[in-house]
N, C-alpha and C. Protein backbone atom coordinates (compact mmCIF):
# COMPACT_ATOMS: atom_id res chain seq x y z
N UNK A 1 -13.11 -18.27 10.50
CA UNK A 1 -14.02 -17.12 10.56
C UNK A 1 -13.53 -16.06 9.56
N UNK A 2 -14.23 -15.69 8.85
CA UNK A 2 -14.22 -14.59 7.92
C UNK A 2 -14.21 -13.14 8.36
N UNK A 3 -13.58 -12.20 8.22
CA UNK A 3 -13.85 -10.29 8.48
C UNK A 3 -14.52 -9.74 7.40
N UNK A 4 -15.17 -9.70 7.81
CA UNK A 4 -16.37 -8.52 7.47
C UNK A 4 -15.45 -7.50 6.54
N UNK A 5 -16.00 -7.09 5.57
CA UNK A 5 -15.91 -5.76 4.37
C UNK A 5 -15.32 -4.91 5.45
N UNK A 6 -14.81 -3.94 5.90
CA UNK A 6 -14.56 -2.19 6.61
C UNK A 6 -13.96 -1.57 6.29
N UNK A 7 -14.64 -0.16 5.25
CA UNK A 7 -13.23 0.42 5.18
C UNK A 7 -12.98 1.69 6.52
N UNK A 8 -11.52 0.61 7.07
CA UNK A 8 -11.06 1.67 8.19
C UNK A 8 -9.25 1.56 8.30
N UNK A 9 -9.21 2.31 8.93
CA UNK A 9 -7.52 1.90 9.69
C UNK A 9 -7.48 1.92 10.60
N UNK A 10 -7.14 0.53 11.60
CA UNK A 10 -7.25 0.14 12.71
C UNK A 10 -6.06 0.43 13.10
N UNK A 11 -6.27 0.23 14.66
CA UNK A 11 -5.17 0.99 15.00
C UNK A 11 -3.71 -0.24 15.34
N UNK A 12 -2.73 0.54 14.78
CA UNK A 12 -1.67 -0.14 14.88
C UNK A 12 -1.51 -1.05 13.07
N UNK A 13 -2.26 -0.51 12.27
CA UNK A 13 -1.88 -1.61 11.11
C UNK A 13 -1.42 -0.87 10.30
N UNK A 14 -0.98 0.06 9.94
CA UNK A 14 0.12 0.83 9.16
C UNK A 14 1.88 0.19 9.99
N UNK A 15 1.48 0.38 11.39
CA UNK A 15 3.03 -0.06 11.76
C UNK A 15 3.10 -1.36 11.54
N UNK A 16 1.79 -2.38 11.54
CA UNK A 16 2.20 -4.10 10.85
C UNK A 16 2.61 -3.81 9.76
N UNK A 17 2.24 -3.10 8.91
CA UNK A 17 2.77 -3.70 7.45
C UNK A 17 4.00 -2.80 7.16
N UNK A 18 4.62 -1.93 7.93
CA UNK A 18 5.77 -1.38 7.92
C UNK A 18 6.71 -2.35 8.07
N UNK A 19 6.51 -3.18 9.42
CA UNK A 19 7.29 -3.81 10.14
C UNK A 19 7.46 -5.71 9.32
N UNK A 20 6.02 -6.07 8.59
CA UNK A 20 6.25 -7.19 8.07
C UNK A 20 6.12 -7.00 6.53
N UNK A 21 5.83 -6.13 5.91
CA UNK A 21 5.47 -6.28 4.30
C UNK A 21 7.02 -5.97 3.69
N UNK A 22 7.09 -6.49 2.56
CA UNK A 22 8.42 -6.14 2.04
C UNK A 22 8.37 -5.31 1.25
N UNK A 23 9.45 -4.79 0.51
CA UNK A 23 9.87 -3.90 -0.01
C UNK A 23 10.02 -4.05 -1.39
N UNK A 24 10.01 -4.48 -2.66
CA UNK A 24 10.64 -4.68 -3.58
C UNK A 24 10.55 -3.74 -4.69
N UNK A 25 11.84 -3.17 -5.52
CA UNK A 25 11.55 -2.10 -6.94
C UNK A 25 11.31 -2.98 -7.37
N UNK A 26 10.62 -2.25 -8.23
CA UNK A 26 9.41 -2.83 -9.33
C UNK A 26 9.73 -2.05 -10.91
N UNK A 27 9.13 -1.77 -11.90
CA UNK A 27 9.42 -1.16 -13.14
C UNK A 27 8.52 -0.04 -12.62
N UNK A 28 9.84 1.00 -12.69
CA UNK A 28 9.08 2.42 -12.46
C UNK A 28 8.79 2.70 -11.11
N UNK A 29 9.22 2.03 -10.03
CA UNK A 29 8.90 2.26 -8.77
C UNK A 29 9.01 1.21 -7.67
N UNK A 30 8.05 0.73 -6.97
CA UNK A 30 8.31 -0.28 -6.06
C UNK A 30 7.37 -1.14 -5.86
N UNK A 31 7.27 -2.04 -5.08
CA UNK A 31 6.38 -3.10 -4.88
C UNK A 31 5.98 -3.45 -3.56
N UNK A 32 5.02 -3.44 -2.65
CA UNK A 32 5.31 -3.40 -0.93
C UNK A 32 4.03 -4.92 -1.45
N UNK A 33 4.69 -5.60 -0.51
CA UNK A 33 3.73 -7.33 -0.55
C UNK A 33 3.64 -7.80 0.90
N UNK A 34 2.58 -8.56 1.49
CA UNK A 34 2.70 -9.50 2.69
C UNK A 34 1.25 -9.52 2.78
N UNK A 35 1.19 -10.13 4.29
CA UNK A 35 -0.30 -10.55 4.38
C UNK A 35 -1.10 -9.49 5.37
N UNK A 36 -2.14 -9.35 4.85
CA UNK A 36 -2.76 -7.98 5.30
C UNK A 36 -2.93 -8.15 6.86
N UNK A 37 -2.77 -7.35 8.12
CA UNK A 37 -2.85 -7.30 9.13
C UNK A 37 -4.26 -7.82 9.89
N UNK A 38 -4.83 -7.57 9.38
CA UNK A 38 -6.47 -7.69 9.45
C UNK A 38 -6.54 -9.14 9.33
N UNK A 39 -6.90 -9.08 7.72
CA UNK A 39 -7.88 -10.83 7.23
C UNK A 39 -6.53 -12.03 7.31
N UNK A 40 -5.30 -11.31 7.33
CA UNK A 40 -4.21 -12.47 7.06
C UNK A 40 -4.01 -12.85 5.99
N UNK A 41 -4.51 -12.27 5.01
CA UNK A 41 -4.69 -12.62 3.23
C UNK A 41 -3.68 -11.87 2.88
N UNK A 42 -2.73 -12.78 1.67
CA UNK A 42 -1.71 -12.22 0.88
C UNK A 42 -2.34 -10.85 0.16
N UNK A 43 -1.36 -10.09 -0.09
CA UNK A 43 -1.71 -8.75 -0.66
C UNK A 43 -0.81 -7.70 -0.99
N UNK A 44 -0.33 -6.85 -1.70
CA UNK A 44 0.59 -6.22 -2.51
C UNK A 44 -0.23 -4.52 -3.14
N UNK A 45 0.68 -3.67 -3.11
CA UNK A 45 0.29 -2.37 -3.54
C UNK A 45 1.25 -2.08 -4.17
N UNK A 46 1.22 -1.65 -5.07
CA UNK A 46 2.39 -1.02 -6.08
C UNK A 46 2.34 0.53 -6.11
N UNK A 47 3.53 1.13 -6.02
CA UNK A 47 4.04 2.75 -6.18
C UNK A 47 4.89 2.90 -7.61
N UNK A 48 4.29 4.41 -8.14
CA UNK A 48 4.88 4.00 -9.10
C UNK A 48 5.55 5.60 -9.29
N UNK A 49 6.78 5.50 -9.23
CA UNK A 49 7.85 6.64 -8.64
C UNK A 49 7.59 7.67 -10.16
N UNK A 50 7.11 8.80 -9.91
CA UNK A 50 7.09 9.92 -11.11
C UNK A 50 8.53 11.10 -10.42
N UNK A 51 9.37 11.55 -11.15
CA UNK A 51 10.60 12.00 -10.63
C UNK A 51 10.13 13.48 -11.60
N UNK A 52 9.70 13.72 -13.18
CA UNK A 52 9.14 14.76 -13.50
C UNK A 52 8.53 14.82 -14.76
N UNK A 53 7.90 15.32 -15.18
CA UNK A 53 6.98 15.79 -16.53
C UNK A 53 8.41 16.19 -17.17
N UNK A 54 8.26 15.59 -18.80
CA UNK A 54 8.44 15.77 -19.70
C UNK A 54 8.81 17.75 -19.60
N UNK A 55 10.02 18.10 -19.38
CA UNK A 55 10.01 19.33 -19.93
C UNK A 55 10.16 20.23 -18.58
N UNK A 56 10.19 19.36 -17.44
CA UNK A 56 9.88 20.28 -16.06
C UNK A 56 11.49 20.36 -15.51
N UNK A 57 11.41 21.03 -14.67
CA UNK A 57 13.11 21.69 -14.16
C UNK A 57 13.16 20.28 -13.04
N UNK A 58 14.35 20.07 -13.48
CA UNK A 58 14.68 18.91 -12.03
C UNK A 58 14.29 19.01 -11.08
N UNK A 59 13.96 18.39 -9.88
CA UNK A 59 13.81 18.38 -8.58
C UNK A 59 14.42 18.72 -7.92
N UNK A 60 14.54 20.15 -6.69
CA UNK A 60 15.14 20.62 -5.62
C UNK A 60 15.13 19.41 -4.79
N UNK A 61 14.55 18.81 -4.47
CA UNK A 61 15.00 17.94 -3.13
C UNK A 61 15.51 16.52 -3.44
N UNK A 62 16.36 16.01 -3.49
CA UNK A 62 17.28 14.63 -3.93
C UNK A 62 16.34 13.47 -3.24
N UNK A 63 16.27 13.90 -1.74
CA UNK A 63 15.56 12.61 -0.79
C UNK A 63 14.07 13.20 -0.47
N UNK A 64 13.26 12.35 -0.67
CA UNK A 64 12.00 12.66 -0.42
C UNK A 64 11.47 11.64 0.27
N UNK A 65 10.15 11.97 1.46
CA UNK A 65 9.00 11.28 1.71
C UNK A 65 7.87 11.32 1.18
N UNK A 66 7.61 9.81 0.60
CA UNK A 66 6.51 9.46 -0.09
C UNK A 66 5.54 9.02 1.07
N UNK A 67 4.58 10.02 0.60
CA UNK A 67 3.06 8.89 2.21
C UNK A 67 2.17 8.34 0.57
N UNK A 68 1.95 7.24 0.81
CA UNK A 68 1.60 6.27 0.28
C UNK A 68 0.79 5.64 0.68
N UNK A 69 -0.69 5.19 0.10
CA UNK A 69 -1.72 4.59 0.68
C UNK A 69 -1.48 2.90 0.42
N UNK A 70 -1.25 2.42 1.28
CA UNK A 70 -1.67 0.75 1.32
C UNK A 70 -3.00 0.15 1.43
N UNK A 71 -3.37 -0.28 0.98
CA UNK A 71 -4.46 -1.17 1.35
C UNK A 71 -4.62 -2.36 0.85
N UNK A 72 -5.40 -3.47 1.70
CA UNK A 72 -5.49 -4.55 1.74
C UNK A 72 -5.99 -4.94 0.24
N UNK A 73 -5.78 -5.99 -0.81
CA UNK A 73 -6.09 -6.15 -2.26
C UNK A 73 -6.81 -7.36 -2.41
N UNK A 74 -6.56 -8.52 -1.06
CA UNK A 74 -6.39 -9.79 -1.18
C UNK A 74 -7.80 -10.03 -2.20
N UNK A 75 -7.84 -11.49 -2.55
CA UNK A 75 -9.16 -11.80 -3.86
C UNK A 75 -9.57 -12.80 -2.64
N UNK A 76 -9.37 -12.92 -1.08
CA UNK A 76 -10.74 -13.73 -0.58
C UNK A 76 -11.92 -13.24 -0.25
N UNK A 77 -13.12 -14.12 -0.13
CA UNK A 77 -14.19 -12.88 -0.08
C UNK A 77 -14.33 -12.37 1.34
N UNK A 78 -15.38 -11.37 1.29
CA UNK A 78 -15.59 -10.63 2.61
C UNK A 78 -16.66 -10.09 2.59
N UNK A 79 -17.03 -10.67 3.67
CA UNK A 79 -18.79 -10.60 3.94
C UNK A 79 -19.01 -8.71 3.40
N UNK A 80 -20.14 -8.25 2.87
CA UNK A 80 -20.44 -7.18 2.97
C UNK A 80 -19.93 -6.07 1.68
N UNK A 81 -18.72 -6.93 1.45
CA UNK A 81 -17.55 -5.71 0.36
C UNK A 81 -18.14 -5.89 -1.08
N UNK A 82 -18.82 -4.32 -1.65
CA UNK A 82 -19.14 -3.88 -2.74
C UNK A 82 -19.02 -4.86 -4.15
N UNK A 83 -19.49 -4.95 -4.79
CA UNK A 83 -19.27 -5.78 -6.22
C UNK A 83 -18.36 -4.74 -6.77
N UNK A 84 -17.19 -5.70 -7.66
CA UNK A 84 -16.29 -4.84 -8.36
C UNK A 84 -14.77 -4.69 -7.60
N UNK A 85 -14.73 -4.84 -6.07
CA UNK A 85 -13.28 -4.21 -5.07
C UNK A 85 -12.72 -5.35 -4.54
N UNK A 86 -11.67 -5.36 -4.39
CA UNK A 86 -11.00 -6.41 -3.85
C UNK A 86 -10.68 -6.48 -2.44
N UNK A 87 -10.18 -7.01 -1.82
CA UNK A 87 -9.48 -6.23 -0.24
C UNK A 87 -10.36 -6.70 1.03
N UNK A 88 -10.15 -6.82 2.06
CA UNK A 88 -11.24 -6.41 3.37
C UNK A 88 -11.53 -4.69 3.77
N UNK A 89 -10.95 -3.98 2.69
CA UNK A 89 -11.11 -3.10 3.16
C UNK A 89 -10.35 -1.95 4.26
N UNK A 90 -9.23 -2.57 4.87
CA UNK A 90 -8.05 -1.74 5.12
C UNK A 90 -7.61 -1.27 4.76
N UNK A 91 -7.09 -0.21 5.13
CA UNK A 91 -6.07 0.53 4.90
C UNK A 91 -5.17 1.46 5.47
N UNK A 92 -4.01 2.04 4.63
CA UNK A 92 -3.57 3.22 6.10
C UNK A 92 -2.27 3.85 5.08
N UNK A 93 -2.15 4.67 5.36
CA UNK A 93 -0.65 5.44 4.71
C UNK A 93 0.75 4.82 5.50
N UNK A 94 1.80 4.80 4.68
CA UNK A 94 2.71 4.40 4.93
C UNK A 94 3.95 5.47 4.53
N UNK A 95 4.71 5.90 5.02
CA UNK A 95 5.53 6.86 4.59
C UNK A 95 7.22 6.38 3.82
N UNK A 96 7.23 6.07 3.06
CA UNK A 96 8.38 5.81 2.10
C UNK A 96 9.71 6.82 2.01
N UNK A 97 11.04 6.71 2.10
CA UNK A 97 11.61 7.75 1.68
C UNK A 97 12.35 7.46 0.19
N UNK A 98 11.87 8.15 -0.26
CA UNK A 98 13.20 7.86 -2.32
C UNK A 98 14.50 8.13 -1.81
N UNK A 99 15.44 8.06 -2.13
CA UNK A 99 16.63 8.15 -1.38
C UNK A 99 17.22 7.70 -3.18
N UNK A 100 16.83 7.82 -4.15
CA UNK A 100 17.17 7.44 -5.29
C UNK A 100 17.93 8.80 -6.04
């Protein structure tokens, strides 16, 4: 059975993909991958860490929280979802800390 297009955040799927998506740096930032909570389809969001503009005064705070939008990317289809988007349509913020 297929899920339907929705864009929502159901409840409890920010803490799935906390708890099962991984983690990996990436060039320039990081890489969060696993299978979306929802459709079960592989899927990946990339962050891409900006620390400062060309010319700007360093950063007061060393450790930061990043809230970060995840959402589902997977390429299977889904009844209903727009021409052009990928995904079922989940999503949810995830809160990251840089600790870099």
């Amino acid at each position: 059975m297929t899920v339907a297009y929705r864009e929502e955040t159901p409840a409890g799927w920010t803490d799935a993909v906390a708890q099962t998506w991984s983690l990996d740096e990436a060039d320039g930032g990081w890489r969060l991958s696993g299978d979306c909570p929802t459709c079960a389809h592989p899927s990946e969001t990339s962050v891409v860490r900006v620390t400062a503009a060309p010319g700007a005064l360093p950063p007061r705070v060393v450790h930061e929280v990043l809230k970060v939008l995840v959402v589902c990317d997977c390429t299977a289809d889904h009844e209903g979802r727009p021409a052009g988007l990928t995904g079922c349509g989940r999503a949810g913020y995830l809160e990251l800390r840089d600790e870099s």
